[in-house]
C-alpha atoms as a PDB file:
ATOM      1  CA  UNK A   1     -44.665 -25.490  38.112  1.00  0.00           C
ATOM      2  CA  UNK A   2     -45.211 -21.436  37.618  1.00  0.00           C
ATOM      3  CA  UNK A   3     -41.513 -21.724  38.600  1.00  0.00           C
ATOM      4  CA  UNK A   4     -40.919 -22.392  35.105  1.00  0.00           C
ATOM      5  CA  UNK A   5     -42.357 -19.375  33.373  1.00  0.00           C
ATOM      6  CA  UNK A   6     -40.424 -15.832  33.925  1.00  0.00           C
ATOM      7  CA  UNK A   7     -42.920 -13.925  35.802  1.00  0.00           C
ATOM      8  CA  UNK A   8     -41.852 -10.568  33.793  1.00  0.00           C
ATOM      9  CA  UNK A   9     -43.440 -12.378  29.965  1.00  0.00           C
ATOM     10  CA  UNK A  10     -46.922 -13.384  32.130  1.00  0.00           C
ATOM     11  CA  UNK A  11     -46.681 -16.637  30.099  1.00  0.00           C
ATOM     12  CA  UNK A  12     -47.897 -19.177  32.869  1.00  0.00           C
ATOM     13  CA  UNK A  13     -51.130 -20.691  32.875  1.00  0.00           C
ATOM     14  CA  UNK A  14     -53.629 -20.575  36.118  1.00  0.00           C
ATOM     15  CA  UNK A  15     -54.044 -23.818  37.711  1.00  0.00           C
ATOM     16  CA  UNK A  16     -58.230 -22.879  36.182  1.00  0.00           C
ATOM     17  CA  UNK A  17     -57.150 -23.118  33.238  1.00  0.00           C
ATOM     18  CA  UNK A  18     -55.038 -25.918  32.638  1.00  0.00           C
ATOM     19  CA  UNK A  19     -57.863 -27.822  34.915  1.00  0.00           C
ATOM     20  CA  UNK A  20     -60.044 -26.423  31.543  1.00  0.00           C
ATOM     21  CA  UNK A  21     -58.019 -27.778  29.266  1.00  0.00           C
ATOM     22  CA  UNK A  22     -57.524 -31.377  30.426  1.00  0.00           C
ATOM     23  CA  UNK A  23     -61.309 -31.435  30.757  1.00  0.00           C
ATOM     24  CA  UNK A  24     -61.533 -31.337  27.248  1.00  0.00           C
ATOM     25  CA  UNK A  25     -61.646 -34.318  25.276  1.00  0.00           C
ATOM     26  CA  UNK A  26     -58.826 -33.141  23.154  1.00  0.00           C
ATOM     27  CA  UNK A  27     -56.290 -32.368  25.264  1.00  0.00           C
ATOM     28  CA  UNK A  28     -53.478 -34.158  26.862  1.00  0.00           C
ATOM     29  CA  UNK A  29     -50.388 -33.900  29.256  1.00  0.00           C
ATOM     30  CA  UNK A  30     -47.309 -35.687  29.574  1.00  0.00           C
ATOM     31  CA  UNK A  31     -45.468 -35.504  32.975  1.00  0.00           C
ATOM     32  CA  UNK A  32     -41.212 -36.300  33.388  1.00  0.00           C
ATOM     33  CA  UNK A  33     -39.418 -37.412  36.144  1.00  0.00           C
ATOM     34  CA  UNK A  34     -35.726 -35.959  37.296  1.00  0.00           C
ATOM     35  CA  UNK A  35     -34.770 -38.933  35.973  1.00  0.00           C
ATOM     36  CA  UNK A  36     -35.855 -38.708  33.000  1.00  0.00           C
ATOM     37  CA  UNK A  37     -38.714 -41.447  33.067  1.00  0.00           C
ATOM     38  CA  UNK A  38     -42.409 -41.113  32.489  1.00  0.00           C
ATOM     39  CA  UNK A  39     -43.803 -40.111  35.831  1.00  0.00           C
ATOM     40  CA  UNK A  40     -46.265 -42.107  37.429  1.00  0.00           C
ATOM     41  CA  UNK A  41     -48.820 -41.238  40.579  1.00  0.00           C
ATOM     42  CA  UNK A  42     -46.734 -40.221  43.548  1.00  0.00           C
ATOM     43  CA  UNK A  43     -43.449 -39.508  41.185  1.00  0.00           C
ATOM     44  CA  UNK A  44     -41.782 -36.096  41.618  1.00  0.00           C
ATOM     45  CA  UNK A  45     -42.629 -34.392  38.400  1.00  0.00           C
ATOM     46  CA  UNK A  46     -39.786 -32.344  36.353  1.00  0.00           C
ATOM     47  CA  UNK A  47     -40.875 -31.307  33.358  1.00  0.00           C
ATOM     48  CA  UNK A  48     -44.878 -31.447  31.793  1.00  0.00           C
ATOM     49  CA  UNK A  49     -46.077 -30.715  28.013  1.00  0.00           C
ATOM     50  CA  UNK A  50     -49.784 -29.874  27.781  1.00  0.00           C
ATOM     51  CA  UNK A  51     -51.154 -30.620  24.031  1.00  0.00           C
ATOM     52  CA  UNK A  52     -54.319 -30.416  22.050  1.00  0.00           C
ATOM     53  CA  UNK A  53     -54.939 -32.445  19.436  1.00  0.00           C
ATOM     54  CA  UNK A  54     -57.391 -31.691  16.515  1.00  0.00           C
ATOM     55  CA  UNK A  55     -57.963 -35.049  13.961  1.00  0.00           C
ATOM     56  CA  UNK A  56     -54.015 -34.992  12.626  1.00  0.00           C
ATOM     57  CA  UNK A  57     -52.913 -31.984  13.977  1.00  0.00           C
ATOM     58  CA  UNK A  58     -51.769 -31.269  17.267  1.00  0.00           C
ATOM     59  CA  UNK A  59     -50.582 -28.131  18.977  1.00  0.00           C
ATOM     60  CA  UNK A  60     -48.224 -27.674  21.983  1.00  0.00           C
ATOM     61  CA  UNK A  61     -50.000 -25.132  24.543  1.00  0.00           C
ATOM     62  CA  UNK A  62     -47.939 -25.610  27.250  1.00  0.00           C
ATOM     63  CA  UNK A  63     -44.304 -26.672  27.801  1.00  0.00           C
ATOM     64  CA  UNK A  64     -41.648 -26.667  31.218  1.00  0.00           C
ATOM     65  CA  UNK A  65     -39.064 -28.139  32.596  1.00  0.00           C
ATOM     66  CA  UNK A  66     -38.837 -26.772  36.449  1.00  0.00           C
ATOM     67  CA  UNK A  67     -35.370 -24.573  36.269  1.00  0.00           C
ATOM     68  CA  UNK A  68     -33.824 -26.625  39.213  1.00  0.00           C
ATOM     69  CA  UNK A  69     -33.947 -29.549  36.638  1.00  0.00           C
ATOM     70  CA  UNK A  70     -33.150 -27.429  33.569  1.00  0.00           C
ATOM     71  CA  UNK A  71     -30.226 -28.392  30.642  1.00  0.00           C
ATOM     72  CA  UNK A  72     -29.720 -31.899  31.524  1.00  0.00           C
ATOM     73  CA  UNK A  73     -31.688 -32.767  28.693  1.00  0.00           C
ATOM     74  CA  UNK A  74     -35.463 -33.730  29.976  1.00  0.00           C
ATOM     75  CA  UNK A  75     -36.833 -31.207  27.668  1.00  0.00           C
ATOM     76  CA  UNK A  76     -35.329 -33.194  24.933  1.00  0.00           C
ATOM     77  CA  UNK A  77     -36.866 -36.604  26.043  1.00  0.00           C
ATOM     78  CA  UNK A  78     -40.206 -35.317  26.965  1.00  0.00           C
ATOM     79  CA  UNK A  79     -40.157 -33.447  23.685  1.00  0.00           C
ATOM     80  CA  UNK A  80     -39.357 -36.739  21.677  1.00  0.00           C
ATOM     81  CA  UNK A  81     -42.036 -38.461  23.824  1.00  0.00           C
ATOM     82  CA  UNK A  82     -44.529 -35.902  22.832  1.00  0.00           C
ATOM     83  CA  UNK A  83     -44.121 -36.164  19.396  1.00  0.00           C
ATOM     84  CA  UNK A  84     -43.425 -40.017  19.016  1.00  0.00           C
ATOM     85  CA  UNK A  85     -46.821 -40.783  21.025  1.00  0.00           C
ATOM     86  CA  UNK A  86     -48.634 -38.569  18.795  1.00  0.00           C
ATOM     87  CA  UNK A  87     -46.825 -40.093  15.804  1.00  0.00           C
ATOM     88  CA  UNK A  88     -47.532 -43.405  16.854  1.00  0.00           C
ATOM     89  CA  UNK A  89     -51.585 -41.920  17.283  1.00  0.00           C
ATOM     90  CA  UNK A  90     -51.646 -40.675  13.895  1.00  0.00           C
ATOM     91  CA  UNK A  91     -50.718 -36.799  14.043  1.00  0.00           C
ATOM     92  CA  UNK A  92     -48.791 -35.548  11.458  1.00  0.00           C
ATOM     93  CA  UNK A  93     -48.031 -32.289  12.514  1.00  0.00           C
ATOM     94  CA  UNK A  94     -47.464 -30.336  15.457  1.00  0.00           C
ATOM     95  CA  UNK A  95     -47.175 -26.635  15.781  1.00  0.00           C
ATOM     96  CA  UNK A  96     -46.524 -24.520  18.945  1.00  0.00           C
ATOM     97  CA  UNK A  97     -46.446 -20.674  18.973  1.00  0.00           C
ATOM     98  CA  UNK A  98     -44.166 -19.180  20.990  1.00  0.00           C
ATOM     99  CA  UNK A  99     -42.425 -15.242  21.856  1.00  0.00           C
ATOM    100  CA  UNK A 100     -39.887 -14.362  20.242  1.00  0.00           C
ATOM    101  CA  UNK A 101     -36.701 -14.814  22.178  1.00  0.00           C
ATOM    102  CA  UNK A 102     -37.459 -17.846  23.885  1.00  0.00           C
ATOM    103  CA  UNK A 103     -34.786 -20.028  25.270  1.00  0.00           C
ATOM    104  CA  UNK A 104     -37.023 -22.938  24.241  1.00  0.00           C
ATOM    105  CA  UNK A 105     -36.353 -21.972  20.824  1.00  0.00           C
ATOM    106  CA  UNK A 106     -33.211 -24.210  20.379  1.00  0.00           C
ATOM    107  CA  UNK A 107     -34.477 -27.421  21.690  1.00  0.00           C
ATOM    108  CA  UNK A 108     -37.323 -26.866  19.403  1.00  0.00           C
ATOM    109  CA  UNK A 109     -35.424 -26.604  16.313  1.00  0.00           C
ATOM    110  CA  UNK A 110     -33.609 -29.581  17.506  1.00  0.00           C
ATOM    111  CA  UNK A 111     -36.603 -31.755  17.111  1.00  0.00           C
ATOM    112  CA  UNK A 112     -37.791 -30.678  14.339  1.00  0.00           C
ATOM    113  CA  UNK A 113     -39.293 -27.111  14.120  1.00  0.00           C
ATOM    114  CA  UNK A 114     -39.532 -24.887  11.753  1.00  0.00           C
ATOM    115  CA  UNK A 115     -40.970 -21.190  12.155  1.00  0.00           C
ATOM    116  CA  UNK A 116     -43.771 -20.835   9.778  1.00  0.00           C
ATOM    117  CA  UNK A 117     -45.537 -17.250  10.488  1.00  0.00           C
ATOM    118  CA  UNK A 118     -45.313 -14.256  12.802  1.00  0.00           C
ATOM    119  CA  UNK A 119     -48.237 -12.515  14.884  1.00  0.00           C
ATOM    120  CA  UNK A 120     -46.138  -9.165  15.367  1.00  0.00           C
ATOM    121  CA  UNK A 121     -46.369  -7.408  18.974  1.00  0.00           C
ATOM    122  CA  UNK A 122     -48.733 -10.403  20.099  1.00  0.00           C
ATOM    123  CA  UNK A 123     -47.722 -10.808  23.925  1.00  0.00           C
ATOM    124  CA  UNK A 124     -47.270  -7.857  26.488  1.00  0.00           C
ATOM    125  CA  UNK A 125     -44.683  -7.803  28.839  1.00  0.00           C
ATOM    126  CA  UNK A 126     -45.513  -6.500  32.502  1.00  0.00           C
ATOM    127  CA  UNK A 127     -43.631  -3.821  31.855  1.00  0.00           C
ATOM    128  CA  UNK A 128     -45.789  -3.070  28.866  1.00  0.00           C
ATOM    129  CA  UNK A 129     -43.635  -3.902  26.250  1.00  0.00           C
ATOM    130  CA  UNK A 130     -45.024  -5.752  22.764  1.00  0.00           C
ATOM    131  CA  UNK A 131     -43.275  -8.797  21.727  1.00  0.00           C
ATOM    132  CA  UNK A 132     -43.483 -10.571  18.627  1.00  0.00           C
ATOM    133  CA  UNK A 133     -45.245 -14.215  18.506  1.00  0.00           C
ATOM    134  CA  UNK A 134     -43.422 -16.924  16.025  1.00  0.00           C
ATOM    135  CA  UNK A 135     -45.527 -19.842  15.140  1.00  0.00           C
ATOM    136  CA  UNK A 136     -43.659 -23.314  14.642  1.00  0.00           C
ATOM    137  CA  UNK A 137     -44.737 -26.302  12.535  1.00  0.00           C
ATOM    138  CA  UNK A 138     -42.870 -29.978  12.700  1.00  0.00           C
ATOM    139  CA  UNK A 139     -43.830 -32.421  10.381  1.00  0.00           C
ATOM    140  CA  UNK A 140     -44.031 -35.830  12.573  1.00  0.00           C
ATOM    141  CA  UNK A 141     -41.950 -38.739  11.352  1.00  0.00           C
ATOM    142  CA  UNK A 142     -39.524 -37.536   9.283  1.00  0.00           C
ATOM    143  CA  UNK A 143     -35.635 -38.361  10.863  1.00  0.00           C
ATOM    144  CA  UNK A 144     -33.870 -35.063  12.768  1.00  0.00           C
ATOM    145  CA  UNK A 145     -31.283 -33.469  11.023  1.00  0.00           C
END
């Protein structure tokens, strides 16, 4: 699903290393349907979130909806599953960093996020650029305003 990251930020993962993170014991993904269900073996997948979780904390490395499935809200209900399944495990908090600009960045103030800190100039561009990194926290349980 590289599809889903603009080539020009270099933001998507190799298929190494998201094989490396779901070999660790604290990581897990969640995989949506165009549907909008849970997707199962064999299911055509439309969106994925990739966390880590560390005792009650849990942070969200990777996030996508494929673009030929984008704004008709999957992002939302994976999102929600994401954070009520960790809820329901006993996180309290999730954060996720992300660049500045993002068009993420609404649907995760929608469920919750806050921004918390910046890590100034933190991701380069291919064209060289320096973009700013904003690092979100959402506290897991309370109601969405």
């Amino acid at each position: 699903m590289s599809t889903a990251f603009d080539p020009f930020f270099g933001e998507a993962w190799t298929r190494a290393q998201v094989e490396s993170a779901l070999l660790q014991s604290t990581c897990a993904y969640w995989l949506i349907t165009p549907n909008g269900t849970v997707a199962g073996d064999g299911d055509a997948v439309a969106g994925f979130a990739l966390v880590r979780r560390i005792l009650d904390e849990a942070e969200l490395l990777l996030f996508a909806v494929d673009p030929a499935w984008r704004r008709r809200g999957l992002g939302a209900l994976l999102l929600a599953q994401v954070q009520a399944d960790l809820h329901r495990d006993g996180v309290a908090q999730m954060l996720l960093e992300m660049r500045r600009g993002n068009q993420a960045e609404s649907l995760y103030r929608a469920n919750g996020f806050a921004p918390i800190g910046m890590r100034p100039q933190y991701y380069r561009a291919t064209n060289g650029d320096r973009i700013d990194a904003i690092t979100f926290s959402c506290i897991l349980g309370l109601p969405q305003v």
